[in-house]
Protein backbone atom coordinates (compact mmCIF):
# COMPACT_ATOMS: atom_id res chain seq x y z
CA UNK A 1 -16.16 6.50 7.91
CA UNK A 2 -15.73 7.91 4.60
CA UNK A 3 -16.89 11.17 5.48
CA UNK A 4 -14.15 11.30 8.38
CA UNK A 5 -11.28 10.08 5.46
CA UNK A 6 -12.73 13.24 3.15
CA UNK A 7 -11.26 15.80 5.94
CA UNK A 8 -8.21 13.61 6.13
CA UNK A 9 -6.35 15.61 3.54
CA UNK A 10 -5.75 19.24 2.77
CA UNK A 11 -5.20 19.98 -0.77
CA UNK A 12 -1.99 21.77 -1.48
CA UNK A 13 -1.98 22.54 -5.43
CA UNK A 14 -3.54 21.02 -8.17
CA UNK A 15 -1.79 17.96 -7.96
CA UNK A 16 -1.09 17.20 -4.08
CA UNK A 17 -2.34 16.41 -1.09
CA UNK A 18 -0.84 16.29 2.87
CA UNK A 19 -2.81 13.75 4.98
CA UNK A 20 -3.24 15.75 8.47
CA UNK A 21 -4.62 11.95 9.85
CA UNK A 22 -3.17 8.13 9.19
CA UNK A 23 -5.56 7.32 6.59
CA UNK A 24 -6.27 3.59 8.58
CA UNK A 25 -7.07 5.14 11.77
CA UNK A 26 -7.44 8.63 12.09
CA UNK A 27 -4.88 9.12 14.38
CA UNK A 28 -2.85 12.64 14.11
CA UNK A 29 -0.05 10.82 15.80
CA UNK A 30 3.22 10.48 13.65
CA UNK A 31 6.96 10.45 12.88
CA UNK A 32 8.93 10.79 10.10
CA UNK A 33 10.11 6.82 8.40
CA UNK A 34 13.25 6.20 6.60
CA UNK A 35 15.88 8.36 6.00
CA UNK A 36 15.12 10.66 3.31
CA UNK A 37 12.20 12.01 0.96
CA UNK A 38 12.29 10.16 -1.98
CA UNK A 39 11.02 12.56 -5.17
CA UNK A 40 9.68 15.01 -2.17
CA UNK A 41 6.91 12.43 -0.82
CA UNK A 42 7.79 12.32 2.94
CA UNK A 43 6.61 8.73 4.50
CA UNK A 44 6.01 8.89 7.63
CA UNK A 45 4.75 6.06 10.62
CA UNK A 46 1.19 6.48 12.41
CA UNK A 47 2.19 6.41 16.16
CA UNK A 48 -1.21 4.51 16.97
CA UNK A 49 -1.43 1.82 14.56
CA UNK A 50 2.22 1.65 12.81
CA UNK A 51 0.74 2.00 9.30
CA UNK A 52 3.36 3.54 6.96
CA UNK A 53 2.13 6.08 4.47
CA UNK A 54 2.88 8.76 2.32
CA UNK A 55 2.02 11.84 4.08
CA UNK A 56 2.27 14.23 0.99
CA UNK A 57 0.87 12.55 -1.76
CA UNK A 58 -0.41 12.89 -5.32
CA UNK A 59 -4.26 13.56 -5.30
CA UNK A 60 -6.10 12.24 -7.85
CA UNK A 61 -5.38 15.23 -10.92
CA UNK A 62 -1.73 14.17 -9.83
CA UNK A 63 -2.02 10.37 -10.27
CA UNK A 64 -4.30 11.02 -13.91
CA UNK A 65 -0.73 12.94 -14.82
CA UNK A 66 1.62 10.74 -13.65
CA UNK A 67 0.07 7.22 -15.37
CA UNK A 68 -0.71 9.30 -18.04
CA UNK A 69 2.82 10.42 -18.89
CA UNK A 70 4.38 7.45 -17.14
CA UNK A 71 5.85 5.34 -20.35
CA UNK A 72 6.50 8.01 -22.18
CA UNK A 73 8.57 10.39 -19.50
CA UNK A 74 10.29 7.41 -17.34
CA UNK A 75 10.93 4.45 -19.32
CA UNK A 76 11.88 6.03 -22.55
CA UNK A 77 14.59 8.32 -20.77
CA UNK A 78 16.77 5.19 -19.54
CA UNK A 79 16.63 3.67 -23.33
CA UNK A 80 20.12 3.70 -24.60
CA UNK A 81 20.44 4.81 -28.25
């Protein structure tokens, strides 16, 4: 099973992945969920077993970057001086 979830995802940069299959089942099977893309990650429902994922998401480089920098880029910008 984890083999199959390594060729779940194509890499698109050094930061991102798109899942081509719903990461619970496998299934290439789904729509677009919500509205809009919030930040550019586009969630989207698995047609087969109505799990709701991120289809574009950070891979791991992305995730070290983002926790890394998360304090200091996020939280500190909405401090009022």
């Amino acid at each position: 099973m984890e083999e199959q979830f390594k060729k779940n995802f194509i890499t698109t940069d050094d930061d991102h992945e798109i899942l081509s299959q719903c990461p619970w089942c496998f299934s290439e099977k789904n729509e677009k969920w919500g509205d809009n893309s919030v930040r550019g990650f586009e969630s989207v429902i698995c047609m087969d077993c109505g799990l709701i994922y991120i289809k574009n998401r950070l891979n791991k480089e992305g995730l070290d970057k983002f926790y890394n920098n998360y304090l200091t880029n996020i939280h500190q910008a909405d401090k009022k001086l």
